[in-house]
C-alpha atoms as a PDB file:
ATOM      1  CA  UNK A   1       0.000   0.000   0.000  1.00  0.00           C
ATOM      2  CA  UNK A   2       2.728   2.331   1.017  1.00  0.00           C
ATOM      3  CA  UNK A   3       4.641   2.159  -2.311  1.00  0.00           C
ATOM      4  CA  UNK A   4       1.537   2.410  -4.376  1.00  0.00           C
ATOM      5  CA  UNK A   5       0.839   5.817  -2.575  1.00  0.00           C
ATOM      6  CA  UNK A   6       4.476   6.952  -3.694  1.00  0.00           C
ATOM      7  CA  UNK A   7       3.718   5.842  -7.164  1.00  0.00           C
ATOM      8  CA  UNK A   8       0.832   8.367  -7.747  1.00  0.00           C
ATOM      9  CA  UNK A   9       1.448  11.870  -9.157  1.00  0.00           C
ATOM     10  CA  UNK A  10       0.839  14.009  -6.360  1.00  0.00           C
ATOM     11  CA  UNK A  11       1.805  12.058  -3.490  1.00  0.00           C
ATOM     12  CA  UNK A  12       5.241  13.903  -3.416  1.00  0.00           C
ATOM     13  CA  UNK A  13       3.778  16.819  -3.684  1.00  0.00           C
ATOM     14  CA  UNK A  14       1.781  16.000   0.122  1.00  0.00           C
ATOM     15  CA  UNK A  15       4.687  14.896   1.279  1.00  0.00           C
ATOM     16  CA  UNK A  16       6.716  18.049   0.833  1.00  0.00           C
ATOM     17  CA  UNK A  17       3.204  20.264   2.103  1.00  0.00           C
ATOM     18  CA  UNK A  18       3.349  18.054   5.053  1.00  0.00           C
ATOM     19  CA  UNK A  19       6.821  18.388   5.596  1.00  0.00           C
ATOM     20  CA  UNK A  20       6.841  22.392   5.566  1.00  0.00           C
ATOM     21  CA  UNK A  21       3.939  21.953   7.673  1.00  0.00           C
ATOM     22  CA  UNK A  22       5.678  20.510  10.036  1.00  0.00           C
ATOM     23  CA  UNK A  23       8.948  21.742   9.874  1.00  0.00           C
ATOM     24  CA  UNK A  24       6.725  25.699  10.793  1.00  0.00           C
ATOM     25  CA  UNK A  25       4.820  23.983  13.310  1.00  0.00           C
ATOM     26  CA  UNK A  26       8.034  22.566  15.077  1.00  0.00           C
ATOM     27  CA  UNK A  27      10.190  25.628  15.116  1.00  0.00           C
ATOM     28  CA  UNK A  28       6.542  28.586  15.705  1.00  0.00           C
ATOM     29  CA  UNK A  29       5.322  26.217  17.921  1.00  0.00           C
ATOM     30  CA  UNK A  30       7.842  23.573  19.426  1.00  0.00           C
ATOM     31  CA  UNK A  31       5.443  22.622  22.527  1.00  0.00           C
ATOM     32  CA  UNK A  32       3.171  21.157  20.153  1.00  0.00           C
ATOM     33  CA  UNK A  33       5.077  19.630  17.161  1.00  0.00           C
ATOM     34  CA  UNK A  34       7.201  17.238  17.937  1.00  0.00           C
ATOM     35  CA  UNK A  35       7.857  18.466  21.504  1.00  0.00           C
ATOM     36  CA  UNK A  36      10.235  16.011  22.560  1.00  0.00           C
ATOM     37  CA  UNK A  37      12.759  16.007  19.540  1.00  0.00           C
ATOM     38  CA  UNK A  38      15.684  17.890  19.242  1.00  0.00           C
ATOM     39  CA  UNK A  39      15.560  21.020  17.467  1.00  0.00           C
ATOM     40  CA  UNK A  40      18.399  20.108  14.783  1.00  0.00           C
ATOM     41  CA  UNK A  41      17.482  16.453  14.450  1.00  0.00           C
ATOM     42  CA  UNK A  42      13.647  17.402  13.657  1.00  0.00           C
ATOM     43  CA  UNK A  43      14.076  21.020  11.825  1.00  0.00           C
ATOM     44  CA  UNK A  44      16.691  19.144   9.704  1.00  0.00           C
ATOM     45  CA  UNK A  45      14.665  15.903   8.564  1.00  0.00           C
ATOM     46  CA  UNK A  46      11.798  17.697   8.049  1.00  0.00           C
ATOM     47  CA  UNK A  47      13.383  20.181   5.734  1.00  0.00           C
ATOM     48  CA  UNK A  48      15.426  17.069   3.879  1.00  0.00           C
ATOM     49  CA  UNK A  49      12.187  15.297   3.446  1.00  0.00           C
ATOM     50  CA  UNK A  50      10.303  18.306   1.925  1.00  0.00           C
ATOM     51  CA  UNK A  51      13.486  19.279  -0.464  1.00  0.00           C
ATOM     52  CA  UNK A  52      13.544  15.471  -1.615  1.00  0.00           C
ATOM     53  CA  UNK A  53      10.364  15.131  -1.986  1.00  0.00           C
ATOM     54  CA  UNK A  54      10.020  18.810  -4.047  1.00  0.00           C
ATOM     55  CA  UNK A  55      13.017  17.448  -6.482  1.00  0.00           C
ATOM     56  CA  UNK A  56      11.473  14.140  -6.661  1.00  0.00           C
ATOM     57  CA  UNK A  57       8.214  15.998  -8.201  1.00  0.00           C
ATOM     58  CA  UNK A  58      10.049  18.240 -10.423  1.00  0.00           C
ATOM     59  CA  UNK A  59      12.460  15.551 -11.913  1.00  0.00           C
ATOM     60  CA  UNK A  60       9.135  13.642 -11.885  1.00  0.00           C
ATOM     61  CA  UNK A  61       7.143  16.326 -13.970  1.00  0.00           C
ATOM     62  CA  UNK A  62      10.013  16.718 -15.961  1.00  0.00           C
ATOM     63  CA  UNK A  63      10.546  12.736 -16.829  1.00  0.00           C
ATOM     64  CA  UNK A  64       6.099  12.699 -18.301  1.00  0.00           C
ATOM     65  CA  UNK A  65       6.787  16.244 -20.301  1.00  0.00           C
ATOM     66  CA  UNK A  66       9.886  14.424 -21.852  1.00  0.00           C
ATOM     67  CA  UNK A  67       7.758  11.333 -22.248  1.00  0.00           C
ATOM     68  CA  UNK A  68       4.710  13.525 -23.953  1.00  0.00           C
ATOM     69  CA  UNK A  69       7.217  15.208 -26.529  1.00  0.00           C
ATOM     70  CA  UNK A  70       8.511  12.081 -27.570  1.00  0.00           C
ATOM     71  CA  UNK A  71       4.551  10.348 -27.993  1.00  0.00           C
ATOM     72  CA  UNK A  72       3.926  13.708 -29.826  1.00  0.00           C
ATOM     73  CA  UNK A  73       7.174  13.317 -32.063  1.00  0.00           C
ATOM     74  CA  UNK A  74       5.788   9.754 -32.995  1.00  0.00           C
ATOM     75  CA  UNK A  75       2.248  10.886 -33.317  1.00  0.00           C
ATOM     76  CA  UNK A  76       3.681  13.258 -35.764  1.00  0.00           C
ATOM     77  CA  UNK A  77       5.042  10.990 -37.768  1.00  0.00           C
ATOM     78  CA  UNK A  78       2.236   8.430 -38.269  1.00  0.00           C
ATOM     79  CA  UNK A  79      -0.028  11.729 -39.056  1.00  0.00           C
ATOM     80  CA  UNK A  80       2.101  12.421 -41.833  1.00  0.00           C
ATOM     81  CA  UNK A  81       1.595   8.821 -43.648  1.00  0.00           C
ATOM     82  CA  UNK A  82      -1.933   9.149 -44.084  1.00  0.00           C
ATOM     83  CA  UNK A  83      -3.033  10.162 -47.725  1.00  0.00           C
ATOM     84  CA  UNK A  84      -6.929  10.640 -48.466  1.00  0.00           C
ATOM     85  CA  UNK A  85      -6.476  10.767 -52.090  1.00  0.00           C
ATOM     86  CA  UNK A  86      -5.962   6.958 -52.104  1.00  0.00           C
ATOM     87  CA  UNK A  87      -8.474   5.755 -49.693  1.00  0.00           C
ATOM     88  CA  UNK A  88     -11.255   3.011 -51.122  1.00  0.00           C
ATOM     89  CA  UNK A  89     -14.640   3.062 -50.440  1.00  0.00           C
ATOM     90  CA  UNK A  90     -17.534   0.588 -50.884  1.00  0.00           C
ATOM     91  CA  UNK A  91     -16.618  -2.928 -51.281  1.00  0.00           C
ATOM     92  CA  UNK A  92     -13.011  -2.048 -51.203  1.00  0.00           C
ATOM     93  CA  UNK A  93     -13.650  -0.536 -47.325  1.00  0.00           C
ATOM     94  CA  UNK A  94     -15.002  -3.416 -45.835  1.00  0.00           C
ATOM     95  CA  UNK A  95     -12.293  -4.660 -43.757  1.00  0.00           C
ATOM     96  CA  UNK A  96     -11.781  -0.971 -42.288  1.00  0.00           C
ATOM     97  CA  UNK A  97     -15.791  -1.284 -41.455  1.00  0.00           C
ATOM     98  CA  UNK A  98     -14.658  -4.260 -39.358  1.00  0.00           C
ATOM     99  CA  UNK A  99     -11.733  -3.043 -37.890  1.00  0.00           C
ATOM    100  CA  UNK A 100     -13.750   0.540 -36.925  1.00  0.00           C
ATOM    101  CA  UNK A 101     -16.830  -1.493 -35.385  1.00  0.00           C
ATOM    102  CA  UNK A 102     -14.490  -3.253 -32.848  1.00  0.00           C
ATOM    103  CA  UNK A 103     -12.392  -0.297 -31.980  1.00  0.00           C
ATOM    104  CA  UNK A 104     -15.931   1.213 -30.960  1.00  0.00           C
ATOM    105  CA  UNK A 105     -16.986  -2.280 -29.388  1.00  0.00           C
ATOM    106  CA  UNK A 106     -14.059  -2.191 -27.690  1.00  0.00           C
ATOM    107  CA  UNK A 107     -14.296   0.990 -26.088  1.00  0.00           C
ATOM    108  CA  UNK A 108     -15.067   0.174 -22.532  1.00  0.00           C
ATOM    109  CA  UNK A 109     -11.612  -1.593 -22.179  1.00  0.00           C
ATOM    110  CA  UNK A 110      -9.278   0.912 -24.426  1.00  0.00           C
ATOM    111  CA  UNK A 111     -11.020   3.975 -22.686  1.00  0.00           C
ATOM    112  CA  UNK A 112     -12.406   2.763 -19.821  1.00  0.00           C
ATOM    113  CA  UNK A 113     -10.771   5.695 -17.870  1.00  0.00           C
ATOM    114  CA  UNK A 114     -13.282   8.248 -19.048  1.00  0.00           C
ATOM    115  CA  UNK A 115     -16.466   6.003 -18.570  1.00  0.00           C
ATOM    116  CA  UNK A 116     -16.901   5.589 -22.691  1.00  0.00           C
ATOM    117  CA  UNK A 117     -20.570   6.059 -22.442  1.00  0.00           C
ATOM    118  CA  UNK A 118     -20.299   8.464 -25.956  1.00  0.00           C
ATOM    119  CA  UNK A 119     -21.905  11.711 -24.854  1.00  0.00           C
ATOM    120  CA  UNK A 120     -20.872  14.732 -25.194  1.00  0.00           C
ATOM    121  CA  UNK A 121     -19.435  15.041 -21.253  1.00  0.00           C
ATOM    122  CA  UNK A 122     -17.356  11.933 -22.205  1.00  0.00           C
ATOM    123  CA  UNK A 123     -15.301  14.088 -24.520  1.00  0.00           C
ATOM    124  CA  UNK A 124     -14.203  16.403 -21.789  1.00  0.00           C
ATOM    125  CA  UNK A 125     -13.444  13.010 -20.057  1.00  0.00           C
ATOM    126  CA  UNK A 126     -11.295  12.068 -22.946  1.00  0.00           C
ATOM    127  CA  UNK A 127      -9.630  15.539 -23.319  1.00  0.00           C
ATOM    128  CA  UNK A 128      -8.349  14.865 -20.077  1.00  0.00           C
ATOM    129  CA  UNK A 129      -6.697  11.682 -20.821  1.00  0.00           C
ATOM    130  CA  UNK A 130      -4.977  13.297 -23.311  1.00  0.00           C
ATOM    131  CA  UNK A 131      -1.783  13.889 -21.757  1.00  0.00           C
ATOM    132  CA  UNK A 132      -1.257  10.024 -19.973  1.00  0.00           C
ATOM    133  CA  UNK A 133      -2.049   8.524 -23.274  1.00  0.00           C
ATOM    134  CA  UNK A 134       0.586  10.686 -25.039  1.00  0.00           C
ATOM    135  CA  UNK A 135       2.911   9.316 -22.330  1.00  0.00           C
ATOM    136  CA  UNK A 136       2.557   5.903 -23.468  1.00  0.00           C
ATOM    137  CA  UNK A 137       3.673   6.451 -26.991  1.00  0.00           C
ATOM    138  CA  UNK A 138       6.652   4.977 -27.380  1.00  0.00           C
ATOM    139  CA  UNK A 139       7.064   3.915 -31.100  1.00  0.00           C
ATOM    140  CA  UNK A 140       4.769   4.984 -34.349  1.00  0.00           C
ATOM    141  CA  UNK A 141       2.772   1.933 -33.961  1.00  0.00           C
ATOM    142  CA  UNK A 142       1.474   3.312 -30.347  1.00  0.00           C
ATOM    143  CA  UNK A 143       0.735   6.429 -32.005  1.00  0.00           C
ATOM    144  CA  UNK A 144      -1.117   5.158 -34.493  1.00  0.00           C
ATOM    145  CA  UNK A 145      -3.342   2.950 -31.674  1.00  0.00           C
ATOM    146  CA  UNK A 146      -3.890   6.005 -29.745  1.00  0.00           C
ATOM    147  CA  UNK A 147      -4.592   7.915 -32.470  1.00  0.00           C
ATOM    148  CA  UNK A 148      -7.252   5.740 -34.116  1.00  0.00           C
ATOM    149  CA  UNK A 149      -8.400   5.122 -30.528  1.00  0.00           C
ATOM    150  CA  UNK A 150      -9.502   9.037 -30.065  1.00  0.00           C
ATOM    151  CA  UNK A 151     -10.717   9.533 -33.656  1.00  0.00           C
ATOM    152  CA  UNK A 152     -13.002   6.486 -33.132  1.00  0.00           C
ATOM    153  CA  UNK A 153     -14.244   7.573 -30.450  1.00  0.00           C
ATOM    154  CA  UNK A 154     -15.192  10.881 -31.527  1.00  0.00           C
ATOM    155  CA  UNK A 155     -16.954   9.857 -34.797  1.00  0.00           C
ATOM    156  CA  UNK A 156     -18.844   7.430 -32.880  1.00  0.00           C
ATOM    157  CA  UNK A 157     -19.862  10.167 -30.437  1.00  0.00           C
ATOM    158  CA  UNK A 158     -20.765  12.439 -33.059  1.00  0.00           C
ATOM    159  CA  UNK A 159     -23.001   9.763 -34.468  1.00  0.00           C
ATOM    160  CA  UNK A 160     -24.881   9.322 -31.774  1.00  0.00           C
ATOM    161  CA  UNK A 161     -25.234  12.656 -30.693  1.00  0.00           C
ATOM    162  CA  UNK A 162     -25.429  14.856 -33.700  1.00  0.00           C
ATOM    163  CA  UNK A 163     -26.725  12.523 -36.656  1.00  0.00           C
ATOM    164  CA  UNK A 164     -23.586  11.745 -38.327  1.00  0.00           C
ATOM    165  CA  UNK A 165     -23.217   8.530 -40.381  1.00  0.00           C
ATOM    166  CA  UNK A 166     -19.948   7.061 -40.636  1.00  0.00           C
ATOM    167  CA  UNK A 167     -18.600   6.424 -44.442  1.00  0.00           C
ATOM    168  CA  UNK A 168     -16.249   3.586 -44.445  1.00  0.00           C
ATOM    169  CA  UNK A 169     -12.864   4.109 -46.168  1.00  0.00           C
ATOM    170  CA  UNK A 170      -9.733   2.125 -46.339  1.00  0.00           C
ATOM    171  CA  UNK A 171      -5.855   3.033 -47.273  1.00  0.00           C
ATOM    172  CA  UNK A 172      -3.960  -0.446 -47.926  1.00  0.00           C
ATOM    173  CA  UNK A 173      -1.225   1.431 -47.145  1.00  0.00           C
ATOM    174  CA  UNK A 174      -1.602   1.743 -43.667  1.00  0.00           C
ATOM    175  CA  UNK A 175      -2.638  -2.255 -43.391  1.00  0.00           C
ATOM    176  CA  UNK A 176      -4.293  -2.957 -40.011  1.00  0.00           C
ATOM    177  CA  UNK A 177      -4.394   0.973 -39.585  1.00  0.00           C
ATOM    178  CA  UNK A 178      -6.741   1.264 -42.903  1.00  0.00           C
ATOM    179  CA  UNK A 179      -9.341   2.748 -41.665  1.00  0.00           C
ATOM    180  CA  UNK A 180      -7.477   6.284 -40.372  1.00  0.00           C
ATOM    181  CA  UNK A 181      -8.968   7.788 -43.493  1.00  0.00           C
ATOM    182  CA  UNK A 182     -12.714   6.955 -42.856  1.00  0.00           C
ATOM    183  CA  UNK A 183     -14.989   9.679 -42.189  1.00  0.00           C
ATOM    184  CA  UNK A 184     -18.297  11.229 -41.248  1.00  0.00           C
ATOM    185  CA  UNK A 185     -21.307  12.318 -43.362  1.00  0.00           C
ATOM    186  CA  UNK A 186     -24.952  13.602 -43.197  1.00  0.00           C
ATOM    187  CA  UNK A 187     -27.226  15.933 -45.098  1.00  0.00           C
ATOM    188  CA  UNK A 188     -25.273  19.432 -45.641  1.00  0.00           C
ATOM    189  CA  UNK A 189     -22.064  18.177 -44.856  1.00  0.00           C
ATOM    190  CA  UNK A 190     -18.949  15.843 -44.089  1.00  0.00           C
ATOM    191  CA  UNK A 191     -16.494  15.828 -41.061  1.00  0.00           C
ATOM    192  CA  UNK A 192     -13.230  13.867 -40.538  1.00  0.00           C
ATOM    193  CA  UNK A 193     -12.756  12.394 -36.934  1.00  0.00           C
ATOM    194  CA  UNK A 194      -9.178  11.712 -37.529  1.00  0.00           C
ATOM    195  CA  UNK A 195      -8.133  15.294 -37.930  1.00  0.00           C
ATOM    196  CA  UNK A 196     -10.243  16.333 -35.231  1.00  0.00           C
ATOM    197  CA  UNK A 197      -8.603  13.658 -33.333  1.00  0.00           C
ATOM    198  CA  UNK A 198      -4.973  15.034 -34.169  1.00  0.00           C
ATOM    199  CA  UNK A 199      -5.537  19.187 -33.477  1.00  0.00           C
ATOM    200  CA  UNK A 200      -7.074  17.536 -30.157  1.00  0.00           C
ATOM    201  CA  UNK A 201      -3.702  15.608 -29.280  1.00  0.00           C
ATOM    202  CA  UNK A 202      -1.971  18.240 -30.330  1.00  0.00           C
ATOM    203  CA  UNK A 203      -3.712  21.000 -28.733  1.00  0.00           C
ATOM    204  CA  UNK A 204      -4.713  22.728 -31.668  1.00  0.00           C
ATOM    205  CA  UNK A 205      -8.571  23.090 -30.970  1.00  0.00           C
ATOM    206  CA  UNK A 206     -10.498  22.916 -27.663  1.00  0.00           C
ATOM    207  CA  UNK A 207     -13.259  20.376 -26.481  1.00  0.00           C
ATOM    208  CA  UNK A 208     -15.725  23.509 -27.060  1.00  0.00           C
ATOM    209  CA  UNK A 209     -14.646  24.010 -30.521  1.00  0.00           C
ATOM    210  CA  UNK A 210     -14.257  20.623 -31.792  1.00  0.00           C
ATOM    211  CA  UNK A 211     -17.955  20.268 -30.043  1.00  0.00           C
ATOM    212  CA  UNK A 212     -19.462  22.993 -31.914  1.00  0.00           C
ATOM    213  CA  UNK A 213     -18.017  22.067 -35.186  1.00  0.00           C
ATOM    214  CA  UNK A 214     -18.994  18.303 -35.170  1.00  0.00           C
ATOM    215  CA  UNK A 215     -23.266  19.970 -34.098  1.00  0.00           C
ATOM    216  CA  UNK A 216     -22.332  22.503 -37.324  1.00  0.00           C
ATOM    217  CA  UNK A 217     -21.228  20.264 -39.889  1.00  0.00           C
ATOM    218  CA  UNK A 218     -17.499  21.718 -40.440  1.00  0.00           C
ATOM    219  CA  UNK A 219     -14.738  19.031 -40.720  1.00  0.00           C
END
């Protein structure tokens, strides 16, 4: 139990509150912090423990941004393979149908963080995962997971929510990933999920926006 508290994010960050805490309350008020300990011994492991555990959450916070520019490096990357102009559709798409229809299927397990119930409070949910599942990029094929994972999910949501209709495409180029250049239709317009999905993950639009576009028909 102990070291799964120091695993978590901000338990270094109570530690080193507690610490100050109680480094002021022994040396304002001595009689009742820590009474019966020396003044050096206490003033000094208090003030060890809260610079530790400060450096600990710095080199910490610094380790995940590393970690996020590196997923965002490879995210990069895959975004750049995708090519619209030689996507199939109809017959040709059949396999990305497939593929699409279990990513969404599958949504309680890949996004089960965010309680995938596909309204439109889910996608502040998933705007908020954002950053951990940057962090677990760590090679184009994660990127392209993630990736489809998010731009599933929001076509799905916009289906259910705003009337969209998902139109099946497939790139044999990007094999198992095919289906990155499906996209959304209904009367008066068309939308792409996967672009959405990247200016999300790369904070290029906010949940608002992306909202608002998806209820106005602009991609």
């Amino acid at each position: 139990m102990t070291l799964r508290f120091f695993s978590l994010p901000w338990a270094y960050g109570i530690l080193a509150v507690l610490s100050l805490v109680a480094l002021g309350g022994h040396f304002f008020l001595p009689a009742f912090f820590f009474p019966g300990w020396s003044p050096i011994l206490a003033r000094g492991l208090f003030l060890v423990l809260a610079a530790g555990s400060l450096g600990r959450l710095y080199f910490r916070r610094l380790s995940r941004n590393k970690k996020r520019e590196m997923g965002l490096g490879f995210l990069r990357q895959a975004i750049e393979k995708r090519d619209l102009s030689r996507a199939l559709s109809g017959p040709g798409a059949g396999t990305a149908e497939r593929t699409l229809t279990r990513l969404v299927q599958n949504a309680d397990a890949d996004l089960s963080e965010i309680r995938p119930d596909f309204s439109q409070a889910s996608l502040e949910r998933l705007a908020g995962l954002l950053p951990e599942l940057l962090e677990e990029i760590q090679n184009e094929t994660d990127a392209l997971i993630r990736w489809g994972i998010v731009g599933v999910y929001l076509g799905e949501t916009a289906c259910r929510q705003w009337g969209w209709r998902w139109n099946f495409r497939a790139d044999p180029a990007l094999r198992q990933f095919d289906y990155l250049v499906s996209g959304l239709e209904r009367a008066g317009g068309q939308a792409d999920p996967f672009d959405l999905a990247t200016r999300l993950m790369l904070n290029q639009i906010k949940t608002r926006e992306l909202v608002e576009r998806l209820k106005g028909g602009k991609s």
